[in-house]
PDB file of N, CA and C in Angstrom:
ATOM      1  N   UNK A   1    -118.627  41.750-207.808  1.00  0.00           N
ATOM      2  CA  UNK A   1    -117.231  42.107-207.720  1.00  0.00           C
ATOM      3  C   UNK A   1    -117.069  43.432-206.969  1.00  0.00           C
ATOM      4  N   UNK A   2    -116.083  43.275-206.060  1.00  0.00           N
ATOM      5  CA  UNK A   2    -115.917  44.803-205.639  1.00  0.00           C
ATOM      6  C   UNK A   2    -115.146  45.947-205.808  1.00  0.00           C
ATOM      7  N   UNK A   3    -115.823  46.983-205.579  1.00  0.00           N
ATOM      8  CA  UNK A   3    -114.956  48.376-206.984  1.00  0.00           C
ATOM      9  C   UNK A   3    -114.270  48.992-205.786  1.00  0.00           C
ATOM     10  N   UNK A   4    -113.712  48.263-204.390  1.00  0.00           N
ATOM     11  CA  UNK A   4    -112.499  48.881-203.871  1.00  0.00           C
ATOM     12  C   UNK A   4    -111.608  48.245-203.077  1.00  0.00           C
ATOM     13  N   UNK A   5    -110.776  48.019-203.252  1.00  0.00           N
ATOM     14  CA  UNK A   5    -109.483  46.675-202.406  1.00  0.00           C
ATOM     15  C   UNK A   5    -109.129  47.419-201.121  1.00  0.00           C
ATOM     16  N   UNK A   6    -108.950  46.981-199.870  1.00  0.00           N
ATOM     17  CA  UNK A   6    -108.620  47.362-199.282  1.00  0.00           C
ATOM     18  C   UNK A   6    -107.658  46.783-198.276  1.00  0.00           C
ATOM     19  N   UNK A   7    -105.866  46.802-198.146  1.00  0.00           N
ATOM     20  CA  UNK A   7    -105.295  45.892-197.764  1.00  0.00           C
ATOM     21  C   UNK A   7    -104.274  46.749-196.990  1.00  0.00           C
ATOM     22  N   UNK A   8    -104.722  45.885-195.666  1.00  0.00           N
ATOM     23  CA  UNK A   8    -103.518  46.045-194.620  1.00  0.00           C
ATOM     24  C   UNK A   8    -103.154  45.331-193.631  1.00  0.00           C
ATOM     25  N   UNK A   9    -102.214  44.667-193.997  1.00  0.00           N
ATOM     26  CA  UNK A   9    -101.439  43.220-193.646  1.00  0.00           C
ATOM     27  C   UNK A   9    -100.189  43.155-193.121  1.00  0.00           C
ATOM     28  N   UNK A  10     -99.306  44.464-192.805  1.00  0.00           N
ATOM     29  CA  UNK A  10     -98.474  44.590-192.161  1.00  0.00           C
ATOM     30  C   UNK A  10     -97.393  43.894-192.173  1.00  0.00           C
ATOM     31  N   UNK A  11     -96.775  44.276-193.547  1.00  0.00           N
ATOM     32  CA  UNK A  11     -95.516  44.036-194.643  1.00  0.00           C
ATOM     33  C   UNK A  11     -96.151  42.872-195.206  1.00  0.00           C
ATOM     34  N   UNK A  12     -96.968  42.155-195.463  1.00  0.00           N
ATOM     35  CA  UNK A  12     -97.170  40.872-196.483  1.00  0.00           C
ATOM     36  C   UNK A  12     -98.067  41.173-197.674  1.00  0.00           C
ATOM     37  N   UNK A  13     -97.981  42.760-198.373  1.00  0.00           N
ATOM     38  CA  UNK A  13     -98.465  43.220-198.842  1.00  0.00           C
ATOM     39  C   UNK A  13     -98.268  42.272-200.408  1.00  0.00           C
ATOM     40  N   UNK A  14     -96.705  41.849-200.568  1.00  0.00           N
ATOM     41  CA  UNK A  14     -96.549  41.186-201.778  1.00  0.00           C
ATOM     42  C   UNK A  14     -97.323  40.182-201.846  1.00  0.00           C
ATOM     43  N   UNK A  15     -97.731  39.070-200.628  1.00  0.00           N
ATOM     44  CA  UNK A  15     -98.236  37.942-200.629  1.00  0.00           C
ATOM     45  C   UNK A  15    -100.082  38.067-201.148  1.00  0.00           C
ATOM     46  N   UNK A  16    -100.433  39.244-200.977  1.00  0.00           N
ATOM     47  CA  UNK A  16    -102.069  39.740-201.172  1.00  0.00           C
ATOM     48  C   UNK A  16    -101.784  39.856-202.449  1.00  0.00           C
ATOM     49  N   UNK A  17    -100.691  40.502-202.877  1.00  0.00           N
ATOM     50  CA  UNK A  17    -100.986  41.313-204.589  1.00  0.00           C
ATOM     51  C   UNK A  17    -101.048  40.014-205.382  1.00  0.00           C
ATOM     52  N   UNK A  18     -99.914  38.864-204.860  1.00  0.00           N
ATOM     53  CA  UNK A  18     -99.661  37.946-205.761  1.00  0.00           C
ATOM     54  C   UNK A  18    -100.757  37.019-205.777  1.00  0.00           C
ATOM     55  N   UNK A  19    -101.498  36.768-204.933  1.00  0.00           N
ATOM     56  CA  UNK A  19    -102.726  36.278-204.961  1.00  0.00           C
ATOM     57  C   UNK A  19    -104.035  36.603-205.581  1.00  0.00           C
ATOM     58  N   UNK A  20    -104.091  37.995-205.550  1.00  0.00           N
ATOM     59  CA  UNK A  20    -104.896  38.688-206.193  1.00  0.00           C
ATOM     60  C   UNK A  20    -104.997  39.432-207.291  1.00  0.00           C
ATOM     61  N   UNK A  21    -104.231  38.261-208.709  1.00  0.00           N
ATOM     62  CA  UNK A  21    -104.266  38.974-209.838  1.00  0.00           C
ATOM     63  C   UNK A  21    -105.540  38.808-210.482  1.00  0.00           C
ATOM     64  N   UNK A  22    -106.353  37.805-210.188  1.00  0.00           N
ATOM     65  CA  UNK A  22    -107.575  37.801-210.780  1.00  0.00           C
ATOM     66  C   UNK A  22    -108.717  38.867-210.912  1.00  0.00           C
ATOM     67  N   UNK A  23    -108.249  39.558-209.185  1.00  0.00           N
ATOM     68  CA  UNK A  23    -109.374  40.875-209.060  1.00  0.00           C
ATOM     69  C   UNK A  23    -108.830  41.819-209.127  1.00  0.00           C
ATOM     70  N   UNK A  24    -107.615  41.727-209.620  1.00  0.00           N
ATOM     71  CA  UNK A  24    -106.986  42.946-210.163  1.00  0.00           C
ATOM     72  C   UNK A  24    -106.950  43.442-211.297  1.00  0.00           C
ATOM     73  N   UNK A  25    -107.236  42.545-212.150  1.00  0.00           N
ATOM     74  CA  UNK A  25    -107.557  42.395-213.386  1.00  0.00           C
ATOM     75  C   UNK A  25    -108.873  42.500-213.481  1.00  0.00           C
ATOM     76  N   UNK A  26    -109.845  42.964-212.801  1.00  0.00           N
ATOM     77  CA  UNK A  26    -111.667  43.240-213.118  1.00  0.00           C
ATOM     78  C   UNK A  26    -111.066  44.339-213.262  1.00  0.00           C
ATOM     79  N   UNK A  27    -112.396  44.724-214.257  1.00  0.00           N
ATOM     80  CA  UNK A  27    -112.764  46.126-215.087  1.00  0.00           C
ATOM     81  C   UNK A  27    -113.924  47.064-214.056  1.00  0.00           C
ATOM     82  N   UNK A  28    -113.938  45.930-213.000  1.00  0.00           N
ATOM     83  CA  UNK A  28    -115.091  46.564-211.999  1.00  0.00           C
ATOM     84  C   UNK A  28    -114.056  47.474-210.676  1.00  0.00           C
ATOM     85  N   UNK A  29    -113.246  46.806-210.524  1.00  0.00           N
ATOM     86  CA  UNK A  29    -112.192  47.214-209.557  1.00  0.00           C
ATOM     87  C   UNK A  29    -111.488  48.662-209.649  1.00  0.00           C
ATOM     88  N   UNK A  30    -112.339  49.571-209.115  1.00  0.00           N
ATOM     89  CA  UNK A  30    -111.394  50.962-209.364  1.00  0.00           C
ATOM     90  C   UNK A  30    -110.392  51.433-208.070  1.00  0.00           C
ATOM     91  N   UNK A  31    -110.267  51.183-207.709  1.00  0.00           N
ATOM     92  CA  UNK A  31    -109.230  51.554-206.559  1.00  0.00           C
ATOM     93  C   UNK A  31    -108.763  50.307-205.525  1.00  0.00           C
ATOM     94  N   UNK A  32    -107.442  50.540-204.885  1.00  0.00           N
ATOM     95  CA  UNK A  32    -106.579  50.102-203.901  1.00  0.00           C
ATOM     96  C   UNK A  32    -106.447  50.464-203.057  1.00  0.00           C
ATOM     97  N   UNK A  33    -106.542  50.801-201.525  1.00  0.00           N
ATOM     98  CA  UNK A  33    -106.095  51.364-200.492  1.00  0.00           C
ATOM     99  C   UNK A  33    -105.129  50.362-199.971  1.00  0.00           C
ATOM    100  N   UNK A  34    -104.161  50.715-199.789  1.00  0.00           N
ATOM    101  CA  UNK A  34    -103.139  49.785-199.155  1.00  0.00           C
ATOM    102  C   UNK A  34    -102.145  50.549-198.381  1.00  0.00           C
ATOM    103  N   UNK A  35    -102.220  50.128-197.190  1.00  0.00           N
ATOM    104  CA  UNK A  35    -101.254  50.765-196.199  1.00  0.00           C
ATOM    105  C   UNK A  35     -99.389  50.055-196.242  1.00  0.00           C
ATOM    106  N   UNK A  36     -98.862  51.023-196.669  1.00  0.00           N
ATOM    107  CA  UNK A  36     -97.021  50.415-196.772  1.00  0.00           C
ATOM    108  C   UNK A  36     -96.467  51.161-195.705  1.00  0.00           C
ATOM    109  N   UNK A  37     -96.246  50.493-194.510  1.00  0.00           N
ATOM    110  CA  UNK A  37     -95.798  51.113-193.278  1.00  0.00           C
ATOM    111  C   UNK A  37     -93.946  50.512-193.021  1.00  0.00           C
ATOM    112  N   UNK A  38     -93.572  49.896-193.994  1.00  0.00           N
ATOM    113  CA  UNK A  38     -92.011  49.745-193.512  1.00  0.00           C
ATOM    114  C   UNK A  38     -92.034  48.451-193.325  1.00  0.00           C
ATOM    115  N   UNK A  39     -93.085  47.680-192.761  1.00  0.00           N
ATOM    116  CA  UNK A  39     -92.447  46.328-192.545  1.00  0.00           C
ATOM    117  C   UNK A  39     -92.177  45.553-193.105  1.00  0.00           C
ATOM    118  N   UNK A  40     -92.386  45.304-194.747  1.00  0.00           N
ATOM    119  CA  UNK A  40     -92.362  44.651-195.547  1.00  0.00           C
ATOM    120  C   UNK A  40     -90.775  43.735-195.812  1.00  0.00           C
ATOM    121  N   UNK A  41     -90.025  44.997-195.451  1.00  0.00           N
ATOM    122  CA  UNK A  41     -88.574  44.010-195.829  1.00  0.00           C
ATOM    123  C   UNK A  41     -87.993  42.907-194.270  1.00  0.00           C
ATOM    124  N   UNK A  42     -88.785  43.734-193.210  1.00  0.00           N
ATOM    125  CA  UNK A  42     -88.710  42.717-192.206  1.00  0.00           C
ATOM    126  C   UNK A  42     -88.866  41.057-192.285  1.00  0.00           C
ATOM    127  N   UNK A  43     -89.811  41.021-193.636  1.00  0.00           N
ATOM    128  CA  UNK A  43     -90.553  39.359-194.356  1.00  0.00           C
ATOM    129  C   UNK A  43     -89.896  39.096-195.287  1.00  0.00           C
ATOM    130  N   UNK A  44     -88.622  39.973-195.531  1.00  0.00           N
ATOM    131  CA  UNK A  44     -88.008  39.824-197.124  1.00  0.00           C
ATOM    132  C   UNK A  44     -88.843  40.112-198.461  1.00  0.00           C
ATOM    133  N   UNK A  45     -89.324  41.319-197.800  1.00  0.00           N
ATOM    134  CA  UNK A  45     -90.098  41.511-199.502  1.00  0.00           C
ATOM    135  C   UNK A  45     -89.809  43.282-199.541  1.00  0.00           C
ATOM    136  N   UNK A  46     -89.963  43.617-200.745  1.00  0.00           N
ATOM    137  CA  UNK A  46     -89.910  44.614-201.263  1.00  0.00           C
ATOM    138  C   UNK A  46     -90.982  45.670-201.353  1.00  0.00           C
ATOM    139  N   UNK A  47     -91.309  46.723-200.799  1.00  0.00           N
ATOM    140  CA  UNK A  47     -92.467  47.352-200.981  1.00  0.00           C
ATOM    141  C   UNK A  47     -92.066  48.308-202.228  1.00  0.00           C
ATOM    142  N   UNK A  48     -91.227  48.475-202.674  1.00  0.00           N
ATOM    143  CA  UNK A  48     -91.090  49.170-203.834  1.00  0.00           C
ATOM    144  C   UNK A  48     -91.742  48.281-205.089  1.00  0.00           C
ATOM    145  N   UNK A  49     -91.340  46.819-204.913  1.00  0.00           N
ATOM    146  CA  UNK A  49     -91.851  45.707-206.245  1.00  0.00           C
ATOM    147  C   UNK A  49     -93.218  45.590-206.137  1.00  0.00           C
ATOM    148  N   UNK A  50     -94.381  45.761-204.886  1.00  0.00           N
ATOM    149  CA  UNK A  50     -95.597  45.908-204.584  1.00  0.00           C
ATOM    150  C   UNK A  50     -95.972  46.929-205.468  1.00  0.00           C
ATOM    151  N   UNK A  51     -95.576  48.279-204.939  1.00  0.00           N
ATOM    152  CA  UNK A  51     -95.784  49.547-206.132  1.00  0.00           C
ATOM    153  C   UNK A  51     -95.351  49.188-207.789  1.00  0.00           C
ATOM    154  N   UNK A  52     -94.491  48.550-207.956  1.00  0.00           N
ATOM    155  CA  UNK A  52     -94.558  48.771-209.593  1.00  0.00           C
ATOM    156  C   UNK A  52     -95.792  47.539-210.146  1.00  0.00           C
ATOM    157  N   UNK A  53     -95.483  46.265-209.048  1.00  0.00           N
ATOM    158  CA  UNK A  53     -96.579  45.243-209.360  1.00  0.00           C
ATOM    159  C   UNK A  53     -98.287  45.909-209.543  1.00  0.00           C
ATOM    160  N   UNK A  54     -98.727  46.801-208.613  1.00  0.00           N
ATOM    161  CA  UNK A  54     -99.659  47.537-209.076  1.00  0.00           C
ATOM    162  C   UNK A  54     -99.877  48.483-210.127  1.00  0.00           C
ATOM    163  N   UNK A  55     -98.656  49.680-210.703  1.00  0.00           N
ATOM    164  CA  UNK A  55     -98.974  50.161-211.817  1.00  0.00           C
ATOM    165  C   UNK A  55     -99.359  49.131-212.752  1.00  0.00           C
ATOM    166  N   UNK A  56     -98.143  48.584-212.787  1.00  0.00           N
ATOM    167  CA  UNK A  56     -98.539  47.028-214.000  1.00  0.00           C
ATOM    168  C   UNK A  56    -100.115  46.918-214.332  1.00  0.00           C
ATOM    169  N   UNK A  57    -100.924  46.790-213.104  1.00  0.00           N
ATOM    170  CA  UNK A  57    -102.403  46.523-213.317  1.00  0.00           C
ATOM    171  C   UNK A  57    -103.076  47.669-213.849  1.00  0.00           C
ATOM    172  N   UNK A  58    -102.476  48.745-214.095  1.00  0.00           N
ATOM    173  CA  UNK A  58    -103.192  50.042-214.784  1.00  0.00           C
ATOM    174  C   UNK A  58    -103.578  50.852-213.569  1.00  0.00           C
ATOM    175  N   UNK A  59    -103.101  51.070-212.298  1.00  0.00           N
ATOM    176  CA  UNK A  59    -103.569  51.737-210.812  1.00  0.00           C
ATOM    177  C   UNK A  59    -102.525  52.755-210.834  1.00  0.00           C
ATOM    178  N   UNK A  60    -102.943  54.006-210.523  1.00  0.00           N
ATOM    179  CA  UNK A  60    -102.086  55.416-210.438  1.00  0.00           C
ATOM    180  C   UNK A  60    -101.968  55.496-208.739  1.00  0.00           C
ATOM    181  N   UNK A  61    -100.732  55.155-208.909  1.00  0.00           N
ATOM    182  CA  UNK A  61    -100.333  55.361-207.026  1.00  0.00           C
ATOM    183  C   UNK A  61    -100.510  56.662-206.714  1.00  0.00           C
ATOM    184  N   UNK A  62    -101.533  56.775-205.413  1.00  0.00           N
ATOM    185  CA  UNK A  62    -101.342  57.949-204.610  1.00  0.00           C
ATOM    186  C   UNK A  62    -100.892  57.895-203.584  1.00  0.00           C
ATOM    187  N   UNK A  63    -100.814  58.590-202.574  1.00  0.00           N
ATOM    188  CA  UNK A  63     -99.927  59.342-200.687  1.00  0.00           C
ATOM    189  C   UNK A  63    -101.305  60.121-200.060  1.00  0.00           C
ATOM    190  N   UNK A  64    -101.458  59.834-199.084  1.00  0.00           N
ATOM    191  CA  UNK A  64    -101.931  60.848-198.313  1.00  0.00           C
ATOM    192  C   UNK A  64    -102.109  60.874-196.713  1.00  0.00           C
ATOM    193  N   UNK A  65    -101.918  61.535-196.329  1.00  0.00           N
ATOM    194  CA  UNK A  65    -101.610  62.092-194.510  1.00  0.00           C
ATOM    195  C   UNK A  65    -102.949  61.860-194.200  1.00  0.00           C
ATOM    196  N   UNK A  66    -103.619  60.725-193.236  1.00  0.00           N
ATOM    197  CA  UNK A  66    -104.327  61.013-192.704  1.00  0.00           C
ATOM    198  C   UNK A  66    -104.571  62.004-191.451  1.00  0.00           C
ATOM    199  N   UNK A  67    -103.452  62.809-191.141  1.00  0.00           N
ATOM    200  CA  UNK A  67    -103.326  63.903-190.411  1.00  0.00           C
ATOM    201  C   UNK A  67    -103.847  65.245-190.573  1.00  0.00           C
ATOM    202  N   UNK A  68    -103.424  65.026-192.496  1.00  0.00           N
ATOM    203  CA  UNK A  68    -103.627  66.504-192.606  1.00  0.00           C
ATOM    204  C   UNK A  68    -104.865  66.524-193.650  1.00  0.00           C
TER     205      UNK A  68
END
């Protein structure tokens, strides 16, 4: 099992989460990287319901600038 998700799908972020409750639910799985760049509502989905769909799984959302 792998202990890091890494998803960037360019707004079909809901369609990965909803698929992937099984490995979201491992006890092996410690982290998410997932890129939310805006396009999501372009597909009719919500990137805000992505974020709460992940706390749900016990995951502490972070931010960070790969700039800085």
């Amino acid at each position: 099992m792998p202990c890091l998700l890494k998803i960037d799908v360019e707004g079909f972020e809901t369609e990965v989460i909803h698929g992937a409750g099984t490995l979201l639910h491992n006890q092996y799985l410690k982290a998410i990287l997932i890129e939310m760049n805006g396009l999501a509502p372009r597909y009719g989905y919500d990137e805000n319901l992505v974020h709460e769909k992940i706390v749900q799984y016990g995951f502490t959302p972070h931010t960070y600038d790969f700039d800085t």
